[in-house]
C-alpha atoms as a PDB file:
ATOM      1  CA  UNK A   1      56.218  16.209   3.292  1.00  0.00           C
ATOM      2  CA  UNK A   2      59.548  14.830   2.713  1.00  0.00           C
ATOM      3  CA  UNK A   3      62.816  16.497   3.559  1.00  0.00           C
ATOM      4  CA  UNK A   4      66.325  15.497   1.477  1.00  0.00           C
ATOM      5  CA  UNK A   5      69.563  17.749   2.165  1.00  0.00           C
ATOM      6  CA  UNK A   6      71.045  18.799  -1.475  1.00  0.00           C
ATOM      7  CA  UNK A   7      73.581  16.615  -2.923  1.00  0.00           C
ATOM      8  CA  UNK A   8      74.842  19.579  -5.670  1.00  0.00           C
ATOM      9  CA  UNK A   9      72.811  22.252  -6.930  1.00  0.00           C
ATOM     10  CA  UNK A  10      73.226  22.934 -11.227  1.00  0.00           C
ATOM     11  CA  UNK A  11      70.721  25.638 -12.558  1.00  0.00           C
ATOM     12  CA  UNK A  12      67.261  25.443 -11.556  1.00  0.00           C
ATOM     13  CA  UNK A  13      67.704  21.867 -10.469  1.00  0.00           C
ATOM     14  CA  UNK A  14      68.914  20.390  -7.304  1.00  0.00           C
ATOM     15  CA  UNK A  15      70.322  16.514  -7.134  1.00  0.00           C
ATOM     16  CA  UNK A  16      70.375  14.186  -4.483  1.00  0.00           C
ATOM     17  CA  UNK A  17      72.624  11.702  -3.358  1.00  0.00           C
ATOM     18  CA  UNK A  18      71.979   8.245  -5.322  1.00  0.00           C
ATOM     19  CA  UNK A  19      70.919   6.858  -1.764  1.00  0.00           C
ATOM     20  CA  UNK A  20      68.273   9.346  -1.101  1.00  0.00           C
ATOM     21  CA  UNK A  21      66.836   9.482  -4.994  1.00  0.00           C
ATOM     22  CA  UNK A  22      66.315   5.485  -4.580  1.00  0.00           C
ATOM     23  CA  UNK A  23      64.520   5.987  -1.465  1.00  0.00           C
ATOM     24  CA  UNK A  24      62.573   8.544  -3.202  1.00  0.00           C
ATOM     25  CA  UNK A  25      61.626   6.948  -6.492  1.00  0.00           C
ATOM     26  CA  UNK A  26      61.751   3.324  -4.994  1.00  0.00           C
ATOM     27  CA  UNK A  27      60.484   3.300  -1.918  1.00  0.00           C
ATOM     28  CA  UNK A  28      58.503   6.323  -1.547  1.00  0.00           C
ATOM     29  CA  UNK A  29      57.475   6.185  -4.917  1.00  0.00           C
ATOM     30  CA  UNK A  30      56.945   9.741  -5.368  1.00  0.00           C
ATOM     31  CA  UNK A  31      55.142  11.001  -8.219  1.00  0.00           C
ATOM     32  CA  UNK A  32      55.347  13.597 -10.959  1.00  0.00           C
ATOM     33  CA  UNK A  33      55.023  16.920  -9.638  1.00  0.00           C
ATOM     34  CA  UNK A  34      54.699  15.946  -6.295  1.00  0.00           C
ATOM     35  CA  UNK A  35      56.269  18.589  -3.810  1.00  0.00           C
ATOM     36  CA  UNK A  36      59.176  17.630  -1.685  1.00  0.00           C
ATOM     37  CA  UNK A  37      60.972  19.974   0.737  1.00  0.00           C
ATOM     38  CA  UNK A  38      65.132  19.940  -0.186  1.00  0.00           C
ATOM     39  CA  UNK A  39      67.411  21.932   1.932  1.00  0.00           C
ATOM     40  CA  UNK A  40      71.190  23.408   0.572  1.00  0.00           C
ATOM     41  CA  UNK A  41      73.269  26.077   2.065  1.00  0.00           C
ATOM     42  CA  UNK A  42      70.822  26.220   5.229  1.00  0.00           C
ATOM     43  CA  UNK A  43      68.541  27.438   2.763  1.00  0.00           C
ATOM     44  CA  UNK A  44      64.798  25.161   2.583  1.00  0.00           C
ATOM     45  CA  UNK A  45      63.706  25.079  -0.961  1.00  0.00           C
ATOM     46  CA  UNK A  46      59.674  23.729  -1.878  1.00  0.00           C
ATOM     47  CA  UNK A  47      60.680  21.902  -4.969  1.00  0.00           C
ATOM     48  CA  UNK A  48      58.643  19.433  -7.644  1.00  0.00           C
ATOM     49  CA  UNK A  49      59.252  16.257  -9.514  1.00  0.00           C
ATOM     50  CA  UNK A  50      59.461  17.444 -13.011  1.00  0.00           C
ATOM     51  CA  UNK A  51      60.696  14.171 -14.341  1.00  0.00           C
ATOM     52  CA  UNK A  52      61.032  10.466 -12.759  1.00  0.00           C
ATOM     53  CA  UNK A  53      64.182   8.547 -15.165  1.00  0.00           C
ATOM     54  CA  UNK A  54      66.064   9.750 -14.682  1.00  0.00           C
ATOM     55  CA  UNK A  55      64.915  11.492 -11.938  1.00  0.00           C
ATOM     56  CA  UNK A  56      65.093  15.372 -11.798  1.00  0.00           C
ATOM     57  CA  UNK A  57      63.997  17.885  -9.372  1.00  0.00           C
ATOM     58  CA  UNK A  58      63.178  21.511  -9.670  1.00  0.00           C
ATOM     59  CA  UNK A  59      63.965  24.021  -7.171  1.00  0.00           C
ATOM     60  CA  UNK A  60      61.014  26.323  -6.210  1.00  0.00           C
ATOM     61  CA  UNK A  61      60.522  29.069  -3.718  1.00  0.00           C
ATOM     62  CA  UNK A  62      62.386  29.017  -0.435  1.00  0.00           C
ATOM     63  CA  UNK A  63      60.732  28.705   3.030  1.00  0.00           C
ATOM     64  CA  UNK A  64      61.112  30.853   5.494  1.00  0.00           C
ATOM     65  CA  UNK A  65      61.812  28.585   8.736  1.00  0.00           C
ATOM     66  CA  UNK A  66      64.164  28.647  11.833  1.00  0.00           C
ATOM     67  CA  UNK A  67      65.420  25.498  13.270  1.00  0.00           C
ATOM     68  CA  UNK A  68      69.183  26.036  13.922  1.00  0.00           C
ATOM     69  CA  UNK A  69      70.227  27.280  17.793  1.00  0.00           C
ATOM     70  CA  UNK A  70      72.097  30.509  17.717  1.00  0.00           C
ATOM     71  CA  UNK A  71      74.996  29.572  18.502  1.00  0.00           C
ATOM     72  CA  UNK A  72      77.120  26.184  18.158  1.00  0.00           C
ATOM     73  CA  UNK A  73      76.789  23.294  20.347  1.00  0.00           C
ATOM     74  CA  UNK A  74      79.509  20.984  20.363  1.00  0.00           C
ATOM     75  CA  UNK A  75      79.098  17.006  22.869  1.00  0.00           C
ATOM     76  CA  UNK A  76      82.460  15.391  23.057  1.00  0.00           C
ATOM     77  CA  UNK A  77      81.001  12.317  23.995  1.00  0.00           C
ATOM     78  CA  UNK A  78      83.136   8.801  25.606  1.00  0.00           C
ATOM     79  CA  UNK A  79      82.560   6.021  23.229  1.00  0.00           C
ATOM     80  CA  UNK A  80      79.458   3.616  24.540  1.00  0.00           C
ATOM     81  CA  UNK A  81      79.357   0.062  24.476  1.00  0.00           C
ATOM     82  CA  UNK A  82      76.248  -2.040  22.335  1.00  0.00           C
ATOM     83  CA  UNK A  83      73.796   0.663  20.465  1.00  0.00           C
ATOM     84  CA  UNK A  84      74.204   3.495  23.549  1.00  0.00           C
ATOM     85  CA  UNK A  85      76.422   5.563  20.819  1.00  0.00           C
ATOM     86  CA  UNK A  86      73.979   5.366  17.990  1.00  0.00           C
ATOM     87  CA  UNK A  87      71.483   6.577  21.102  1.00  0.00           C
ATOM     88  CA  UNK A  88      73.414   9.934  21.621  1.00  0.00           C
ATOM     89  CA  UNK A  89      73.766  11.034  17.787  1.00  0.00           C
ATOM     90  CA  UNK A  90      70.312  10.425  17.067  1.00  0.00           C
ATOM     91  CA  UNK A  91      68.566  12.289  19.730  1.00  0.00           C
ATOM     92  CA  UNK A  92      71.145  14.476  20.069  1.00  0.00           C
ATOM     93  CA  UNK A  93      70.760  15.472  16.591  1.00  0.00           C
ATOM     94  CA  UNK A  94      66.844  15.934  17.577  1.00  0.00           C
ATOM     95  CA  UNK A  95      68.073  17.974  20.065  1.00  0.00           C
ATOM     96  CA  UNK A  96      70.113  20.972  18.500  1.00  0.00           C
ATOM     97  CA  UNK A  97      73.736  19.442  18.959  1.00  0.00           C
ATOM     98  CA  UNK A  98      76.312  20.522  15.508  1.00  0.00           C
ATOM     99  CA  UNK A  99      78.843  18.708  16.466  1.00  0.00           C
ATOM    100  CA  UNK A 100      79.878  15.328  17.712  1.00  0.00           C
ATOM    101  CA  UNK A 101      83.498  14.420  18.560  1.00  0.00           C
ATOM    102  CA  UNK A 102      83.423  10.548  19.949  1.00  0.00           C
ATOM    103  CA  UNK A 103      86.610  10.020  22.142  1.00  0.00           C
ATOM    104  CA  UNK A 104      88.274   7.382  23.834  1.00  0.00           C
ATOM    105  CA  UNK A 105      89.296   8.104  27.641  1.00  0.00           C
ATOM    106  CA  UNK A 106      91.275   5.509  30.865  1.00  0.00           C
ATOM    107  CA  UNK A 107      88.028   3.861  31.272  1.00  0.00           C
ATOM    108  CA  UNK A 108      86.198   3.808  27.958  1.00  0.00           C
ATOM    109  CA  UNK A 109      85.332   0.031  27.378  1.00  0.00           C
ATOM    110  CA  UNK A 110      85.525   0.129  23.281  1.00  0.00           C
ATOM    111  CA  UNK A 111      89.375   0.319  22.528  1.00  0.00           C
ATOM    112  CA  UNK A 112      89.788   1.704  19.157  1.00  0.00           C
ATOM    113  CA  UNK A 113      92.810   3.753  17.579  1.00  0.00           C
ATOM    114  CA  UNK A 114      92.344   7.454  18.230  1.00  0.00           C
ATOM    115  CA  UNK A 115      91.959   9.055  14.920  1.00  0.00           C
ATOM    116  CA  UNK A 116      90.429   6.052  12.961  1.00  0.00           C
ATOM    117  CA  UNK A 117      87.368   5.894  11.150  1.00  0.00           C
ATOM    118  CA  UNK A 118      85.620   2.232  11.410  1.00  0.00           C
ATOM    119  CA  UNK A 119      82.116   1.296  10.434  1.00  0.00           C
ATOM    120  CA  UNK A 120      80.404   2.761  14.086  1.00  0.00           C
ATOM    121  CA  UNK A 121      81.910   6.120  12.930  1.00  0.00           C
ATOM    122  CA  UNK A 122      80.135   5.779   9.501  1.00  0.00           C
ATOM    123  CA  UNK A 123      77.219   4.703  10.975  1.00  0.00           C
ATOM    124  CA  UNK A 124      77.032   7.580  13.223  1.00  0.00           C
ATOM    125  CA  UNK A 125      77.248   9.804  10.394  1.00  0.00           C
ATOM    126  CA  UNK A 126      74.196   8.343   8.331  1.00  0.00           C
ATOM    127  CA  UNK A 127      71.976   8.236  11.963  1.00  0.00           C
ATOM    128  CA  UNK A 128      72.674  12.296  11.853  1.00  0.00           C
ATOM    129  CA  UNK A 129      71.653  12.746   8.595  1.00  0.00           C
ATOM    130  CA  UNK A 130      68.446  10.680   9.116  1.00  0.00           C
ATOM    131  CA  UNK A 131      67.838  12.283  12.365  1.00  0.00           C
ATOM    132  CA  UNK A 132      68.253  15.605  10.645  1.00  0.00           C
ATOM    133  CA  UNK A 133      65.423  15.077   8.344  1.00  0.00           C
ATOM    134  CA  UNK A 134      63.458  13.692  10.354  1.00  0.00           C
ATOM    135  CA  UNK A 135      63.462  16.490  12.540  1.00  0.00           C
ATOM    136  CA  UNK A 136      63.161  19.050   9.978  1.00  0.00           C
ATOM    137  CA  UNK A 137      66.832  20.595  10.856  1.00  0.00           C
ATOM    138  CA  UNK A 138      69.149  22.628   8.545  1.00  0.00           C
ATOM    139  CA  UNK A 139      72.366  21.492   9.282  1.00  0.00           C
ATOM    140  CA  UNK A 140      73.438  17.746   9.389  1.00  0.00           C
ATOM    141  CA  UNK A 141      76.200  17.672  12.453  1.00  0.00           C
ATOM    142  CA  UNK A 142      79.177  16.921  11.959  1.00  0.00           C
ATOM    143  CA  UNK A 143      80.541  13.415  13.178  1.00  0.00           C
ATOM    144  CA  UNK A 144      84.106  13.393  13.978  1.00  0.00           C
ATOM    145  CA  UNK A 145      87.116  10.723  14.086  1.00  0.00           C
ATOM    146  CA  UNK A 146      87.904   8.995  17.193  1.00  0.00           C
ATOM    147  CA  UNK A 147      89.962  11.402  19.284  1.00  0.00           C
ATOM    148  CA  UNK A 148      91.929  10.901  22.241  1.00  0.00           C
ATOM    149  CA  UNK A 149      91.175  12.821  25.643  1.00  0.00           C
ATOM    150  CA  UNK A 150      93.797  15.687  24.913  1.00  0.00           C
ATOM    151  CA  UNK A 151      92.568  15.973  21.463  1.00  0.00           C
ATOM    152  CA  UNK A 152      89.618  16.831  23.192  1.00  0.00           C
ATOM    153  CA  UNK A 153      90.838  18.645  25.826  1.00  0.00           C
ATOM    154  CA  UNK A 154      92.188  21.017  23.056  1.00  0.00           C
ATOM    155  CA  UNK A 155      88.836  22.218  21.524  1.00  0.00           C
ATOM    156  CA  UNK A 156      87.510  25.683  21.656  1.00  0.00           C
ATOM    157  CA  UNK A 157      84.915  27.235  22.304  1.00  0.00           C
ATOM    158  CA  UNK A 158      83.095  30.311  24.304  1.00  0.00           C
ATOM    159  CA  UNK A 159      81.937  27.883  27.442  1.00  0.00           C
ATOM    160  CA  UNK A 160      83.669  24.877  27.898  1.00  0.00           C
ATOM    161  CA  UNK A 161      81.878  22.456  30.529  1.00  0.00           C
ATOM    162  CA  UNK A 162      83.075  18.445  31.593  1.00  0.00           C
ATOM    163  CA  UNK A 163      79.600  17.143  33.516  1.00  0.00           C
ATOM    164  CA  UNK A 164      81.915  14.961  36.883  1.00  0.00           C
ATOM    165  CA  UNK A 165      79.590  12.594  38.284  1.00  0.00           C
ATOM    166  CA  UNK A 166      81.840  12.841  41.373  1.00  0.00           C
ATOM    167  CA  UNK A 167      80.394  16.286  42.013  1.00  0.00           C
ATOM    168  CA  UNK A 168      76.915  15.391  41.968  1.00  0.00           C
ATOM    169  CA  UNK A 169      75.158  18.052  44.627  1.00  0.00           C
ATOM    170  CA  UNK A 170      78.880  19.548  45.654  1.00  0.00           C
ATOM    171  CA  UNK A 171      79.322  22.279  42.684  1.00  0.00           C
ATOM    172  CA  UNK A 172      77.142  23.715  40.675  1.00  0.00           C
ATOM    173  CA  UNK A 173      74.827  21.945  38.472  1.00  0.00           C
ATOM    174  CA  UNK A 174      75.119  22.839  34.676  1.00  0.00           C
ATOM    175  CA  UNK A 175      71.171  24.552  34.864  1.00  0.00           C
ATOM    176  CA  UNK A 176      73.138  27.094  37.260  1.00  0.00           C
ATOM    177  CA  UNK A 177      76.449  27.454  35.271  1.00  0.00           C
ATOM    178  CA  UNK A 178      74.552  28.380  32.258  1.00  0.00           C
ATOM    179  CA  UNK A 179      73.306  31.860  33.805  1.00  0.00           C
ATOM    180  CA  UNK A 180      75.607  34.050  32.795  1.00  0.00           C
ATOM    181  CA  UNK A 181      76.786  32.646  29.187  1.00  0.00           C
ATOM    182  CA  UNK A 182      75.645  35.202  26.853  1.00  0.00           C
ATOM    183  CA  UNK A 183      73.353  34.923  23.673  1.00  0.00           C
ATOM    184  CA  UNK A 184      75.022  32.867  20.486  1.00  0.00           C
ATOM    185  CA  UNK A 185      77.950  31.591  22.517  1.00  0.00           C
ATOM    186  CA  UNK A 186      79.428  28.374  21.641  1.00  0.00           C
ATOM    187  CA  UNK A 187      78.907  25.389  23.791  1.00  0.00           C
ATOM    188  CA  UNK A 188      81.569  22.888  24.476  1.00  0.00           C
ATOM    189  CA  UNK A 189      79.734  20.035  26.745  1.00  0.00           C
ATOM    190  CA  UNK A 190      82.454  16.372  27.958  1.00  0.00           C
ATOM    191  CA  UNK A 191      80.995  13.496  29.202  1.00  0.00           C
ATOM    192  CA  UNK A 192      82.467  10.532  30.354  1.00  0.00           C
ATOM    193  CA  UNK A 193      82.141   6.663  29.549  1.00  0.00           C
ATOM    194  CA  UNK A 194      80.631   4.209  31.906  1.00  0.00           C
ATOM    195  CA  UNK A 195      83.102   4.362  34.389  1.00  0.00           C
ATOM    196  CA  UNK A 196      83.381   7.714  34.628  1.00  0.00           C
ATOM    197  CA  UNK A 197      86.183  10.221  34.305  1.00  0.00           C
ATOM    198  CA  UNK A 198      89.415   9.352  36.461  1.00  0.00           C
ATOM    199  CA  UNK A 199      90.972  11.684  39.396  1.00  0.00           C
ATOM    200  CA  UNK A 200      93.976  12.183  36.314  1.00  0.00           C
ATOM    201  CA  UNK A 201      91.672  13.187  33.786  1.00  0.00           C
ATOM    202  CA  UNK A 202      89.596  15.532  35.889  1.00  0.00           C
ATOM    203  CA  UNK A 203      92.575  17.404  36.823  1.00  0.00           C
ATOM    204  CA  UNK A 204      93.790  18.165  33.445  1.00  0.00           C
ATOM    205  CA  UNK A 205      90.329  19.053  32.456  1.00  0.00           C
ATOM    206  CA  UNK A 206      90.411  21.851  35.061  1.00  0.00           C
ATOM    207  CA  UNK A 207      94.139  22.708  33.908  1.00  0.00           C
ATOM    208  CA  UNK A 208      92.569  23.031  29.999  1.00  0.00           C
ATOM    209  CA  UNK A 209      89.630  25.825  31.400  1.00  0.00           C
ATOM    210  CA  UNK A 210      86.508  23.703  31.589  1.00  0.00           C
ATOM    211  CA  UNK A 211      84.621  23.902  34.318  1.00  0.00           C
ATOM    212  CA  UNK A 212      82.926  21.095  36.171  1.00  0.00           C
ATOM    213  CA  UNK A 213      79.544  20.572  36.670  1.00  0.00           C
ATOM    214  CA  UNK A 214      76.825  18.391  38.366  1.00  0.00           C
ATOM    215  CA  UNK A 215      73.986  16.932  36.469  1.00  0.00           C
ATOM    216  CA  UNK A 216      72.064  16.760  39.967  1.00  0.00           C
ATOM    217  CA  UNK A 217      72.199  14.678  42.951  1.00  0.00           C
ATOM    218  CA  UNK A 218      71.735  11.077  41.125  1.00  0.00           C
ATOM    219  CA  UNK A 219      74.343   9.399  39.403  1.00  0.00           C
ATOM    220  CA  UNK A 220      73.056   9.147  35.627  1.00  0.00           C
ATOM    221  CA  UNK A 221      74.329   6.529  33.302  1.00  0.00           C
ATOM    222  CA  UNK A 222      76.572   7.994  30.405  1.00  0.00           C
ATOM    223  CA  UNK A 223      74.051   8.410  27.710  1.00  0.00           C
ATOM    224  CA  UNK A 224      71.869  10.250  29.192  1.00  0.00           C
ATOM    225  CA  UNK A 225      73.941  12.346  30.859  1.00  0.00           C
ATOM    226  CA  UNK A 226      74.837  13.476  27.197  1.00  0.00           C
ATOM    227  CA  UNK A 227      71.517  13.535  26.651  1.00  0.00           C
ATOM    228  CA  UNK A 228      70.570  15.512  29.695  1.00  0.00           C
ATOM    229  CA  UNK A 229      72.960  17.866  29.256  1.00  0.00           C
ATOM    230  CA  UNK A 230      72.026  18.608  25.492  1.00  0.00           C
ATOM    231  CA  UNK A 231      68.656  18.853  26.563  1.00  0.00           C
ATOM    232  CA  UNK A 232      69.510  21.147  29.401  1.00  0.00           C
ATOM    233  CA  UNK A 233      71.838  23.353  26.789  1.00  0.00           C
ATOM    234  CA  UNK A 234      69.401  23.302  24.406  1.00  0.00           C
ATOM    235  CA  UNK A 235      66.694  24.662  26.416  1.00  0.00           C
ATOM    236  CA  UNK A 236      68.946  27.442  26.968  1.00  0.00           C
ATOM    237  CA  UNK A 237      69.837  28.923  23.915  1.00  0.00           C
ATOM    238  CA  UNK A 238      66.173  28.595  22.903  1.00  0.00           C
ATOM    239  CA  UNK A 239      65.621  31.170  25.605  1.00  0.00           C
ATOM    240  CA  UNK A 240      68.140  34.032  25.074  1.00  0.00           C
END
Protein backbone atom coordinates (compact mmCIF):
# COMPACT_ATOMS: atom_id res chain seq x y z
CA UNK A 1 0.00 0.00 0.00
CA UNK A 2 1.30 3.37 -0.51
CA UNK A 3 2.64 5.66 2.17
CA UNK A 4 2.60 9.82 1.64
CA UNK A 5 3.58 12.08 4.80
CA UNK A 6 0.68 14.91 5.15
CA UNK A 7 1.24 18.08 3.44
CA UNK A 8 -1.71 20.07 5.74
CA UNK A 9 -4.55 18.51 7.28
CA UNK A 10 -8.27 20.74 6.82
CA UNK A 11 -11.37 18.80 8.23
CA UNK A 12 -11.77 15.32 7.38
CA UNK A 13 -9.35 15.67 4.52
CA UNK A 14 -5.66 15.48 4.39
CA UNK A 15 -3.53 17.14 1.26
CA UNK A 16 -0.40 16.27 -0.12
CA UNK A 17 2.34 18.06 -1.46
CA UNK A 18 1.73 18.82 -5.37
CA UNK A 19 4.84 16.44 -5.94
CA UNK A 20 3.46 13.49 -4.20
CA UNK A 21 -0.43 13.98 -5.56
CA UNK A 22 1.22 13.84 -9.27
CA UNK A 23 2.97 10.78 -8.43
CA UNK A 24 -0.19 9.53 -7.11
CA UNK A 25 -2.74 10.39 -9.76
CA UNK A 26 -0.07 10.28 -12.63
CA UNK A 27 2.05 7.77 -12.14
CA UNK A 28 0.48 5.47 -9.81
CA UNK A 29 -2.71 6.11 -11.17
CA UNK A 30 -4.62 5.40 -8.17
CA UNK A 31 -8.19 4.95 -8.31
CA UNK A 32 -11.40 6.05 -6.64
CA UNK A 33 -11.65 4.74 -3.31
CA UNK A 34 -8.58 3.06 -3.35
CA UNK A 35 -6.87 2.98 0.21
CA UNK A 36 -3.60 4.69 0.73
CA UNK A 37 -1.75 4.88 4.06
CA UNK A 38 -0.92 8.97 4.92
CA UNK A 39 1.00 9.76 7.98
CA UNK A 40 0.74 13.52 10.00
CA UNK A 41 1.80 14.34 13.45
CA UNK A 42 3.49 10.72 13.79
CA UNK A 43 0.07 9.68 13.59
CA UNK A 44 -0.66 6.75 10.40
CA UNK A 45 -4.04 7.41 9.03
CA UNK A 46 -5.85 4.45 6.42
CA UNK A 47 -7.40 6.97 4.15
CA UNK A 48 -9.52 6.71 0.57
CA UNK A 49 -9.68 8.50 -2.71
CA UNK A 50 -13.00 10.12 -2.54
CA UNK A 51 -12.43 12.23 -5.58
CA UNK A 52 -9.58 12.27 -8.45
CA UNK A 53 -9.69 16.39 -10.01
CA UNK A 54 -9.01 17.68 -8.25
CA UNK A 55 -7.78 15.19 -6.20
CA UNK A 56 -9.04 14.80 -2.54
CA UNK A 57 -8.35 12.41 0.14
CA UNK A 58 -10.27 11.36 3.16
CA UNK A 59 -8.80 10.60 6.39
CA UNK A 60 -9.97 7.27 7.96
CA UNK A 61 -9.08 5.35 11.04
CA UNK A 62 -5.57 5.51 12.43
CA UNK A 63 -3.16 2.51 12.66
CA UNK A 64 -1.74 1.45 15.43
CA UNK A 65 2.12 0.88 14.45
CA UNK A 66 5.61 1.54 16.03
CA UNK A 67 8.48 2.39 13.89
CA UNK A 68 10.27 5.34 15.61
CA UNK A 69 13.48 4.34 18.13
CA UNK A 70 12.93 5.62 21.59
CA UNK A 71 15.05 7.93 21.75
CA UNK A 72 16.84 10.39 19.13
CA UNK A 73 19.64 9.47 17.00
CA UNK A 74 21.55 12.15 15.63
CA UNK A 75 25.00 11.15 12.57
CA UNK A 76 27.05 14.24 12.07
CA UNK A 77 28.43 12.91 9.10
CA UNK A 78 31.92 14.51 6.91
CA UNK A 79 30.73 15.43 3.53
CA UNK A 80 31.55 12.41 0.83
CA UNK A 81 32.79 12.80 -2.48
CA UNK A 82 30.57 11.30 -5.88
CA UNK A 83 27.04 9.65 -4.60
CA UNK A 84 28.75 8.24 -1.01
CA UNK A 85 26.52 11.18 0.73
CA UNK A 86 23.27 10.34 -0.92
CA UNK A 87 24.49 6.57 0.38
CA UNK A 88 24.41 7.61 4.14
CA UNK A 89 20.90 9.52 4.17
CA UNK A 90 19.19 6.89 2.46
CA UNK A 91 20.08 3.90 4.43
CA UNK A 92 20.54 5.74 7.25
CA UNK A 93 17.08 6.86 7.08
CA UNK A 94 16.24 2.90 6.70
CA UNK A 95 18.05 2.59 9.61
CA UNK A 96 16.39 4.72 12.50
CA UNK A 97 18.73 7.90 12.22
CA UNK A 98 16.40 11.60 12.96
CA UNK A 99 18.86 13.63 12.26
CA UNK A 100 21.57 14.40 9.79
CA UNK A 101 24.01 17.32 10.20
CA UNK A 102 26.60 17.11 7.01
CA UNK A 103 29.87 18.99 8.02
CA UNK A 104 32.92 20.02 6.54
CA UNK A 105 36.26 19.10 8.55
CA UNK A 106 40.71 19.70 7.62
CA UNK A 107 40.43 16.87 5.32
CA UNK A 108 36.95 16.77 3.83
CA UNK A 109 37.54 16.75 -0.04
CA UNK A 110 34.11 18.77 -1.05
CA UNK A 111 34.88 22.48 -0.02
CA UNK A 112 31.67 24.20 0.42
CA UNK A 113 30.73 27.33 2.70
CA UNK A 114 29.72 26.15 6.16
CA UNK A 115 26.17 27.11 6.59
CA UNK A 116 25.05 27.04 2.86
CA UNK A 117 22.41 25.19 1.36
CA UNK A 118 23.33 23.99 -2.42
CA UNK A 119 21.51 21.46 -4.52
CA UNK A 120 23.40 18.11 -2.63
CA UNK A 121 21.74 19.54 0.55
CA UNK A 122 18.29 19.58 -1.22
CA UNK A 123 18.83 16.47 -2.60
CA UNK A 124 19.58 14.92 0.62
CA UNK A 125 16.44 16.11 1.93
CA UNK A 126 14.07 14.55 -0.83
CA UNK A 127 16.33 10.95 -0.53
CA UNK A 128 14.99 11.10 3.37
CA UNK A 129 11.68 11.63 2.58
CA UNK A 130 11.67 8.83 -0.06
CA UNK A 131 13.58 6.61 2.16
CA UNK A 132 11.04 7.34 4.84
CA UNK A 133 8.21 5.96 2.93
CA UNK A 134 9.68 3.49 1.68
CA UNK A 135 10.48 2.14 4.86
CA UNK A 136 7.25 2.72 6.41
CA UNK A 137 8.82 5.36 9.09
CA UNK A 138 6.99 8.19 10.96
CA UNK A 139 9.27 10.84 11.01
CA UNK A 140 11.17 12.21 7.89
CA UNK A 141 14.84 13.26 9.45
CA UNK A 142 15.84 16.20 9.45
CA UNK A 143 18.70 17.29 6.95
CA UNK A 144 20.75 20.07 8.14
CA UNK A 145 22.99 23.01 6.55
CA UNK A 146 26.57 22.51 6.05
CA UNK A 147 28.22 23.07 9.42
CA UNK A 148 31.66 23.52 10.34
CA UNK A 149 33.53 21.07 12.84
CA UNK A 150 32.85 23.35 16.00
CA UNK A 151 29.35 23.80 14.95
CA UNK A 152 29.36 20.30 15.41
CA UNK A 153 31.38 19.95 18.15
CA UNK A 154 28.67 22.10 19.93
CA UNK A 155 25.64 19.69 19.68
CA UNK A 156 23.95 18.02 22.53
CA UNK A 157 22.93 15.24 23.42
CA UNK A 158 22.77 12.34 26.30
CA UNK A 159 25.89 10.20 24.63
CA UNK A 160 28.06 11.90 22.48
CA UNK A 161 30.50 9.43 20.49
CA UNK A 162 33.36 10.51 17.44
CA UNK A 163 34.14 6.73 15.82
CA UNK A 164 38.69 7.52 15.40
CA UNK A 165 39.86 5.13 12.97
CA UNK A 166 43.24 5.68 14.69
CA UNK A 167 41.94 3.68 17.64
CA UNK A 168 40.91 0.74 15.84
CA UNK A 169 41.49 -2.35 18.54
CA UNK A 170 43.22 0.27 21.24
CA UNK A 171 39.86 1.67 23.03
CA UNK A 172 36.79 0.48 23.19
CA UNK A 173 34.71 -0.34 20.30
CA UNK A 174 31.28 1.53 20.14
CA UNK A 175 29.29 -2.25 20.67
CA UNK A 176 31.11 -1.93 24.22
CA UNK A 177 30.57 1.85 24.91
CA UNK A 178 26.95 1.43 24.39
CA UNK A 179 26.48 -0.81 27.68
CA UNK A 180 25.69 1.40 30.05
CA UNK A 181 23.61 4.26 28.07
CA UNK A 182 20.25 3.99 29.45
CA UNK A 183 16.79 3.45 27.66
CA UNK A 184 15.50 6.64 25.34
CA UNK A 185 18.82 8.45 25.55
CA UNK A 186 19.84 10.56 22.76
CA UNK A 187 22.58 9.50 20.48
CA UNK A 188 25.11 11.85 19.11
CA UNK A 189 27.39 9.57 16.61
CA UNK A 190 30.82 11.88 14.34
CA UNK A 191 32.39 10.39 11.64
CA UNK A 192 35.03 11.54 9.65
CA UNK A 193 35.67 12.11 5.78
CA UNK A 194 38.00 10.01 3.77
CA UNK A 195 40.99 11.04 5.29
CA UNK A 196 40.05 10.75 8.51
CA UNK A 197 39.91 13.05 11.50
CA UNK A 198 43.29 15.03 12.21
CA UNK A 199 45.50 14.77 15.60
CA UNK A 200 43.86 18.76 16.03
CA UNK A 201 40.46 17.75 15.60
CA UNK A 202 40.57 14.67 17.77
CA UNK A 203 41.80 16.63 20.58
CA UNK A 204 39.13 19.14 20.67
CA UNK A 205 36.64 16.43 20.25
CA UNK A 206 37.82 14.96 23.57
CA UNK A 207 37.96 18.66 25.07
CA UNK A 208 33.93 19.02 23.84
CA UNK A 209 32.95 15.44 25.98
CA UNK A 210 32.70 12.87 23.22
CA UNK A 211 34.21 9.94 23.65
CA UNK A 212 36.18 7.96 21.12
CA UNK A 213 35.50 4.81 19.84
CA UNK A 214 36.71 1.92 17.56
CA UNK A 215 34.56 0.47 14.90
CA UNK A 216 36.85 -2.80 15.19
CA UNK A 217 40.20 -3.77 14.15
CA UNK A 218 39.82 -2.89 10.20
CA UNK A 219 39.99 0.40 8.90
CA UNK A 220 36.40 1.02 7.25
CA UNK A 221 35.91 3.53 4.55
CA UNK A 222 33.77 6.64 5.70
CA UNK A 223 30.37 5.59 4.63
CA UNK A 224 30.10 2.76 6.13
CA UNK A 225 31.52 3.56 9.10
CA UNK A 226 28.35 5.88 9.36
CA UNK A 227 26.59 3.19 8.34
CA UNK A 228 28.06 0.72 10.75
CA UNK A 229 27.73 2.73 13.45
CA UNK A 230 23.91 3.52 12.82
CA UNK A 231 23.44 0.04 12.41
CA UNK A 232 25.31 -0.79 15.55
CA UNK A 233 23.16 2.17 17.49
CA UNK A 234 20.24 1.11 16.10
CA UNK A 235 20.39 -2.36 17.16
CA UNK A 236 20.68 -0.98 20.49
CA UNK A 237 17.89 1.01 21.25
CA UNK A 238 15.76 -1.72 19.64
CA UNK A 239 16.87 -3.76 22.62
CA UNK A 240 16.31 -1.67 25.79
Amino acid sequence: MQRYFADSVRGNNVFLSPKDAHHLVDVVRIALHEQIEVVTGQTTYLCSISHLDPLEISIGHPIEEKRELDGELLLAFAVLKGDHNDLVVEKGTELGCSHFIPFLSERTIIKVAAGSEDSRILRLKKIAESSAQQCRRLNVPKVDRYADFDQVLSLTADQKFFAYEEMAGQSATLFAALAPVKAGSSILVVVGPEGGFTIEEAKKALEAGFTPVSLGRRILRAETASLASLSLISAFMEAK
